[in-house]
C-alpha atoms as a PDB file:
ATOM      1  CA  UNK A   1     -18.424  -3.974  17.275  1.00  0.00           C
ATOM      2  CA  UNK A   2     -14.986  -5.495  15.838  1.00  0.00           C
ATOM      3  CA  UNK A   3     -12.403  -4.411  13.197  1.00  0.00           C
ATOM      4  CA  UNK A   4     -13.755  -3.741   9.999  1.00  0.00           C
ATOM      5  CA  UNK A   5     -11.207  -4.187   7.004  1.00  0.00           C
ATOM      6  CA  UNK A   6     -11.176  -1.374   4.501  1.00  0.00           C
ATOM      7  CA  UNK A   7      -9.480  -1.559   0.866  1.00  0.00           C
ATOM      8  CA  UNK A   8      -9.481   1.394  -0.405  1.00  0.00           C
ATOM      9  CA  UNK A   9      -8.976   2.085  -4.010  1.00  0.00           C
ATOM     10  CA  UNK A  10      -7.157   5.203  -5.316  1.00  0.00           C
ATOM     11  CA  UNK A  11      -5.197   6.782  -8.325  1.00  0.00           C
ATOM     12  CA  UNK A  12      -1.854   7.160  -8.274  1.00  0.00           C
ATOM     13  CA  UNK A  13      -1.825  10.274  -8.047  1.00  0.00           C
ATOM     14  CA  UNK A  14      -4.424  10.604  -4.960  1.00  0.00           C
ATOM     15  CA  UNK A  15      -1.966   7.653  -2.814  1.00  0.00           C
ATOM     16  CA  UNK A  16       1.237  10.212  -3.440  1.00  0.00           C
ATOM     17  CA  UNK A  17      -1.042  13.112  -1.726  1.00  0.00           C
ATOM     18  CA  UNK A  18      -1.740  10.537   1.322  1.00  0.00           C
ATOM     19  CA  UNK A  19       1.504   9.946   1.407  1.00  0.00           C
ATOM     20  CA  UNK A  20       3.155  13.580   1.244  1.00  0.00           C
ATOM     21  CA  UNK A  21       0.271  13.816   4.295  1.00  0.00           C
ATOM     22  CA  UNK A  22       2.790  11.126   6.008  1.00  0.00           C
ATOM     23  CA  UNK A  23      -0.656   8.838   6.100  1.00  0.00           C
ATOM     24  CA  UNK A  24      -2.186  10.903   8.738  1.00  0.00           C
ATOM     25  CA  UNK A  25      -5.215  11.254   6.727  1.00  0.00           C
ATOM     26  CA  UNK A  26      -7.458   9.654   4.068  1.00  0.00           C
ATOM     27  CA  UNK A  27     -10.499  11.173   2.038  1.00  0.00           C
ATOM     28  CA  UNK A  28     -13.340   9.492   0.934  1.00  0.00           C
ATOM     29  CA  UNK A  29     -15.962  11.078  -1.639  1.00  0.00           C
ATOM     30  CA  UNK A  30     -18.979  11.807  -1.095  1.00  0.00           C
ATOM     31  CA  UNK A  31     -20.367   8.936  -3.034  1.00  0.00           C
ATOM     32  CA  UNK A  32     -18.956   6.681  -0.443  1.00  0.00           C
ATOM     33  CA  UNK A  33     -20.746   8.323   2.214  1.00  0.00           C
ATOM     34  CA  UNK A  34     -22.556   5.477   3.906  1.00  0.00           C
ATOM     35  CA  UNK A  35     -19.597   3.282   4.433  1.00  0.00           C
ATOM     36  CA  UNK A  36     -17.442   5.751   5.111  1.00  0.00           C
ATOM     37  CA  UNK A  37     -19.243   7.014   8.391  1.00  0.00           C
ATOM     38  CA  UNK A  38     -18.965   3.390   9.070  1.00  0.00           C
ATOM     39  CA  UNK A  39     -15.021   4.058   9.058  1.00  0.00           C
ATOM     40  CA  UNK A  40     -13.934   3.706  13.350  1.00  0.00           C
ATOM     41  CA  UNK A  41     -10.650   3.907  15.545  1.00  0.00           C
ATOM     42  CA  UNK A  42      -8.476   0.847  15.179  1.00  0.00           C
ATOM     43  CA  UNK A  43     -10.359   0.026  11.862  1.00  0.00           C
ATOM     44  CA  UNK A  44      -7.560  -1.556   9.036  1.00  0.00           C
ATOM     45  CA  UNK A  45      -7.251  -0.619   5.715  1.00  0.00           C
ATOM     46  CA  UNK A  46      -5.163  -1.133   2.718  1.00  0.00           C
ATOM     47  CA  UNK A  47      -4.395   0.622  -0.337  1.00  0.00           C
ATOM     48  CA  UNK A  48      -5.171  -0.633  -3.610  1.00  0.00           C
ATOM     49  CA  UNK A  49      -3.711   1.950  -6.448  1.00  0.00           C
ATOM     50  CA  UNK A  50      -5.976   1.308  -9.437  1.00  0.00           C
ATOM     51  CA  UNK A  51      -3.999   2.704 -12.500  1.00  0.00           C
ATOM     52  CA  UNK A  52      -0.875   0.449 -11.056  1.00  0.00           C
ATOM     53  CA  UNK A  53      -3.253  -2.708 -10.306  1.00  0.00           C
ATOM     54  CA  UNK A  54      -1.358  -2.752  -6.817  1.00  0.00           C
ATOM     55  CA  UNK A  55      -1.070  -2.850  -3.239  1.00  0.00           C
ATOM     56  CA  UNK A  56       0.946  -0.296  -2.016  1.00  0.00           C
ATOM     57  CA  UNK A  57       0.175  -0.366   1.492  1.00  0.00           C
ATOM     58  CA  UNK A  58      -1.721  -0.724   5.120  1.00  0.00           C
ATOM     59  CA  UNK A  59      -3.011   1.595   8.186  1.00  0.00           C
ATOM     60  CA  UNK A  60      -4.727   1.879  10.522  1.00  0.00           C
ATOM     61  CA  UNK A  61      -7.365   4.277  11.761  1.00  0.00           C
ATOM     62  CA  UNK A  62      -6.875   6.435  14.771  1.00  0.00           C
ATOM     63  CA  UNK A  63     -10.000   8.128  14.715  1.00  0.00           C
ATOM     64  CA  UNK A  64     -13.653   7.678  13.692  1.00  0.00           C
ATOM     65  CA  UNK A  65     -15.160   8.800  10.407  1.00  0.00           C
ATOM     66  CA  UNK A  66     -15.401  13.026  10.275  1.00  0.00           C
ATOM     67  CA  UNK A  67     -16.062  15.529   7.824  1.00  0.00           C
ATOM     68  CA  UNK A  68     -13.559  18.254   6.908  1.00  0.00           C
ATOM     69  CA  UNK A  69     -13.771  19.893   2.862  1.00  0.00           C
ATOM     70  CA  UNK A  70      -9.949  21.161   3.101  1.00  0.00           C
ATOM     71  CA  UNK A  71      -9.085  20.062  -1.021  1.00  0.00           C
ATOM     72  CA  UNK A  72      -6.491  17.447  -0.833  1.00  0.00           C
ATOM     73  CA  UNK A  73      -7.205  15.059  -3.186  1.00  0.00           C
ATOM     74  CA  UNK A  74      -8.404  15.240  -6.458  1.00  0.00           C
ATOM     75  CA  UNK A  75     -11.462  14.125  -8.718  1.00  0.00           C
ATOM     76  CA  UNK A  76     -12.589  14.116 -12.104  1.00  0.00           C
ATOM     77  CA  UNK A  77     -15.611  15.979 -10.629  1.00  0.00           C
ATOM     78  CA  UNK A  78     -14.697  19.617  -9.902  1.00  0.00           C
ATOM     79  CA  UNK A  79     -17.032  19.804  -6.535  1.00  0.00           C
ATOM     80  CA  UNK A  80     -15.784  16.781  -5.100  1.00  0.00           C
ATOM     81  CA  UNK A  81     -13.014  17.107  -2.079  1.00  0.00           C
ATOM     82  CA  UNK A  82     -13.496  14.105  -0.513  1.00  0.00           C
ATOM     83  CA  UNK A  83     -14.858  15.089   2.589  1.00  0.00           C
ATOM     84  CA  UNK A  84     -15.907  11.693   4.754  1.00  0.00           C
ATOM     85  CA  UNK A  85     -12.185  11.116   6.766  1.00  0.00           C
ATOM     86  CA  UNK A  86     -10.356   9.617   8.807  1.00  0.00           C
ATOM     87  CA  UNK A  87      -7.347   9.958  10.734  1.00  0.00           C
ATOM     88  CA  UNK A  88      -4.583   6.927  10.557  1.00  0.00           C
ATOM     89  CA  UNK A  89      -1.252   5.580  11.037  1.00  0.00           C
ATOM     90  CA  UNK A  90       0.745   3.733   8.639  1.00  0.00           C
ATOM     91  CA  UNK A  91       1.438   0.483   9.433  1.00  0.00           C
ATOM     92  CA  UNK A  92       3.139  -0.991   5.838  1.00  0.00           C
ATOM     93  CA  UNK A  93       4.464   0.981   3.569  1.00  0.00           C
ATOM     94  CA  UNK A  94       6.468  -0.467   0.204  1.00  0.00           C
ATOM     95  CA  UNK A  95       8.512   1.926  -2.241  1.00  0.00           C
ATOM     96  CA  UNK A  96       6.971   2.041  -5.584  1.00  0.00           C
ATOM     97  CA  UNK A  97       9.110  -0.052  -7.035  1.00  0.00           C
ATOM     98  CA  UNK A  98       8.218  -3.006  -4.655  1.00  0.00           C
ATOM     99  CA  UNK A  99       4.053  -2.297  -4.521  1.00  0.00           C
ATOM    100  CA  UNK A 100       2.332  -5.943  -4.984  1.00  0.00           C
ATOM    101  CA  UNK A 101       1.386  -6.731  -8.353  1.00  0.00           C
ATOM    102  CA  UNK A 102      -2.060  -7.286  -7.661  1.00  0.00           C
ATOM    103  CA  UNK A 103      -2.760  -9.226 -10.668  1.00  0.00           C
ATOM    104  CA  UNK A 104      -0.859 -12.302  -8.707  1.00  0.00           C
ATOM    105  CA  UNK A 105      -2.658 -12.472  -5.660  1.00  0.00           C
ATOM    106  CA  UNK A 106      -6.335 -10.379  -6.731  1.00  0.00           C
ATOM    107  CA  UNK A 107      -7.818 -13.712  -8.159  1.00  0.00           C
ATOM    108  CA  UNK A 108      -6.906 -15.619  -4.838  1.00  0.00           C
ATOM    109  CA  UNK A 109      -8.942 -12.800  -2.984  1.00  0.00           C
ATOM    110  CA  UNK A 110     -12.177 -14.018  -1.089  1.00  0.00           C
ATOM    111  CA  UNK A 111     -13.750 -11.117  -1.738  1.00  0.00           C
ATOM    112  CA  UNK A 112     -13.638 -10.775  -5.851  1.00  0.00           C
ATOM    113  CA  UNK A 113     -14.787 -14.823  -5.913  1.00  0.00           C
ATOM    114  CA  UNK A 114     -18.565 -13.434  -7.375  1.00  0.00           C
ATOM    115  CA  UNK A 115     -16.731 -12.013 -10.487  1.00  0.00           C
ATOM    116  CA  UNK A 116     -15.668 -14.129 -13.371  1.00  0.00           C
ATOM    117  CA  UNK A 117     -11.931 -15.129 -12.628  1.00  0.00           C
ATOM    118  CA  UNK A 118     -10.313 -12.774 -16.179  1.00  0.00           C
ATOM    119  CA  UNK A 119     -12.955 -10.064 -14.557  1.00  0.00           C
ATOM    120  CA  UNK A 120     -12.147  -9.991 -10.907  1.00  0.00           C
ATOM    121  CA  UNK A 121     -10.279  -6.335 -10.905  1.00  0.00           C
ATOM    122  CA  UNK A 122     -14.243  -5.429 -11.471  1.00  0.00           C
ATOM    123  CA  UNK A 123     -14.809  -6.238  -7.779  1.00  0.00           C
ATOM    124  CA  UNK A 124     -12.168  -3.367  -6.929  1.00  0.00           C
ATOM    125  CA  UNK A 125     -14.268  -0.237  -8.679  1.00  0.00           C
ATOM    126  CA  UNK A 126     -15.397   2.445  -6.655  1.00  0.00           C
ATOM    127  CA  UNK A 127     -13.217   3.975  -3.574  1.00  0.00           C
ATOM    128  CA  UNK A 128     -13.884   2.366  -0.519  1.00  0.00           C
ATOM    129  CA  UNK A 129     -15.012  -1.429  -0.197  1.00  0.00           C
ATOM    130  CA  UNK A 130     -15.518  -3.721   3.088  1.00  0.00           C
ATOM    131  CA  UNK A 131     -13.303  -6.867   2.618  1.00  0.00           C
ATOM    132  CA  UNK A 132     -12.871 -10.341   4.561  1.00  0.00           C
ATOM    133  CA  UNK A 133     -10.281 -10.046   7.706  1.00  0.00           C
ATOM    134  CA  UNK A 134      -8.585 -12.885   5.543  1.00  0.00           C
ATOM    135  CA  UNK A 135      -7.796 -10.838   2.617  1.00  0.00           C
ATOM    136  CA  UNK A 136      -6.335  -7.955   4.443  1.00  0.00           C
ATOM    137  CA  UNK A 137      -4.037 -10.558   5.904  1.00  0.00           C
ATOM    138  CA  UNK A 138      -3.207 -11.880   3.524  1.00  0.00           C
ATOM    139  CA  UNK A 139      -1.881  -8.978   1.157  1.00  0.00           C
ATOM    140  CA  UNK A 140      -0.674  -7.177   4.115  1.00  0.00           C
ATOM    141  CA  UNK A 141       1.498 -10.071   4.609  1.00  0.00           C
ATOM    142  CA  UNK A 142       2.775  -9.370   0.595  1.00  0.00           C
ATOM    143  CA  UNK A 143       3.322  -6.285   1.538  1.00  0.00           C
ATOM    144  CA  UNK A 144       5.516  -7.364   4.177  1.00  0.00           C
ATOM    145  CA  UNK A 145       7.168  -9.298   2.026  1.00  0.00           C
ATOM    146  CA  UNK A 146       7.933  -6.953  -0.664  1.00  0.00           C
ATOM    147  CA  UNK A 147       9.214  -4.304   1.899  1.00  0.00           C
ATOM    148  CA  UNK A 148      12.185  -7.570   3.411  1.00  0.00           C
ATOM    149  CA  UNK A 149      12.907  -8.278  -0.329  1.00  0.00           C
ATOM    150  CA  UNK A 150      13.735  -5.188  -0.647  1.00  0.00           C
ATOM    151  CA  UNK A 151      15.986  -4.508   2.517  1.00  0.00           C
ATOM    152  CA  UNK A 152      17.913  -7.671   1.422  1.00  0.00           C
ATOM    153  CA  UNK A 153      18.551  -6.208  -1.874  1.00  0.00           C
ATOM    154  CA  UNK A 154      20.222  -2.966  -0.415  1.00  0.00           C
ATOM    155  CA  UNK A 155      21.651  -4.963   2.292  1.00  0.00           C
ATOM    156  CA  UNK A 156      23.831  -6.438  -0.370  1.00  0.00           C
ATOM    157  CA  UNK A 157      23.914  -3.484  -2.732  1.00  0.00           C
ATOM    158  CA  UNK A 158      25.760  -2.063   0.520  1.00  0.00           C
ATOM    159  CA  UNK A 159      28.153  -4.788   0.660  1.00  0.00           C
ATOM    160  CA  UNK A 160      29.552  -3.883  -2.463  1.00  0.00           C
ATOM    161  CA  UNK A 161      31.925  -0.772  -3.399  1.00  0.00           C
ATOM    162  CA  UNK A 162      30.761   0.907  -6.315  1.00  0.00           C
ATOM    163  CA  UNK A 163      29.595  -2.312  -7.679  1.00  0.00           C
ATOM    164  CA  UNK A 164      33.254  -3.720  -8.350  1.00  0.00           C
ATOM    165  CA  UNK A 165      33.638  -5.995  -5.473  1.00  0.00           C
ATOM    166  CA  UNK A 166      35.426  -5.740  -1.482  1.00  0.00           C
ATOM    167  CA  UNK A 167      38.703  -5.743  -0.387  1.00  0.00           C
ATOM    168  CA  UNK A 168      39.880  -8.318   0.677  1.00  0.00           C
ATOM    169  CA  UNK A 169      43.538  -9.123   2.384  1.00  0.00           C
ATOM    170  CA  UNK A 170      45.640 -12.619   1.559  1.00  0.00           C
ATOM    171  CA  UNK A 171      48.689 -12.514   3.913  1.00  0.00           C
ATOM    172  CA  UNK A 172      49.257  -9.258   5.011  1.00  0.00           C
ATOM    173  CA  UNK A 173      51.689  -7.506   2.640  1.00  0.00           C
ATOM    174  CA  UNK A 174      49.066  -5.960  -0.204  1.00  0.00           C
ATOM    175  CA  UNK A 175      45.638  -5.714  -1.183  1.00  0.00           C
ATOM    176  CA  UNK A 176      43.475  -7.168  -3.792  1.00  0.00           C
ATOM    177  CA  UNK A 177      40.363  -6.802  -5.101  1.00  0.00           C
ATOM    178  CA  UNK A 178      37.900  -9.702  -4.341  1.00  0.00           C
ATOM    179  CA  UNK A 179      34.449 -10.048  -6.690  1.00  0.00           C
ATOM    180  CA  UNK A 180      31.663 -10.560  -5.619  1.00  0.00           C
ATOM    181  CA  UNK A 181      28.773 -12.520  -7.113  1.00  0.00           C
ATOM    182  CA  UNK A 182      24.833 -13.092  -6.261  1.00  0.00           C
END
């Protein structure tokens, strides 16, 4: 059997526990059960953070589906724990500041096409859906680009001292200070 593409959808909240786990593990609930035993090693997924609207980032799965009730995440219902698992690696990963504003690439998504256009984030409710190997590619390459954007804005953040500009030398005898502009 080949890949299957996973987007997961989680609060806030529930991606920052994921993360603090160093994406070594995800939870599904229990409501999910049926696709999540589906879940296998080398399987992709991505992370879709509902209360943001955005992609935040993509894994992969090291291990086939397995149970465990250890309380990680949370739920509005008090007995869930979200025991269907997975192990995983992370494969993207963008600061918060950079996630994918999913309202700019959701409607272009294969997979929300049998919602009305202004209704497509519908398509994304519930935890754990199965998407087209065309979608994941295609917002895991946003999130690639978000995370270069954002190493070529410290790269020149770094180029600069405190903001005021580098030193530069004319012939020799003093220096001056040179400003710099983006």
């Amino acid at each position: 059997m080949g890949k299957t593409y996973w987007l997961l959808s989680s609060t806030e909240e529930n991606f920052q526990a994921t993360r603090d786990l160093g994406f070594s593990v995800q939870g599904v609930d229990t409501r999910q059960r049926r696709k999540a035993v589906r879940m296998a090693e080398e399987d992709r997924m991505i992370f879709y953070i509902s209360d943001r609207r955005a992609f935040a980032a993509s894994t992969t799965l090291t291990s086939n589906h397995f149970e465990d009730h250890e309380r990680i995440w949370k739920s509005h219902r008090e007995a869930e724990d979200f025991p269907h698992r997975v192990k995983m690696r992370a494969d993207v990963v963008v600061e918060e500041e950079r996630w994918v504003d999913a309202l700019q690439i959701g409607p272009r998504l294969e997979y929300v096409r049998k919602w009305p256009p202004e209704m497509w984030p519908l398509a994304l409710v519930g935890t754990l859906h199965i998407i087209p190997q065309r979608d994941f590619m295609m917002v895991e390459e946003e999130l690639k680009r978000a995370n270069v954007a954002a190493k070529q804005i410290r790269r020149r953040g770094r180029g600069r001292r405190g903001g005021r500009g580098r030193r530069a030398r004319d012939d020799g005898s003093d220096q001056q200070t040179v400003a710099t502009q983006d």
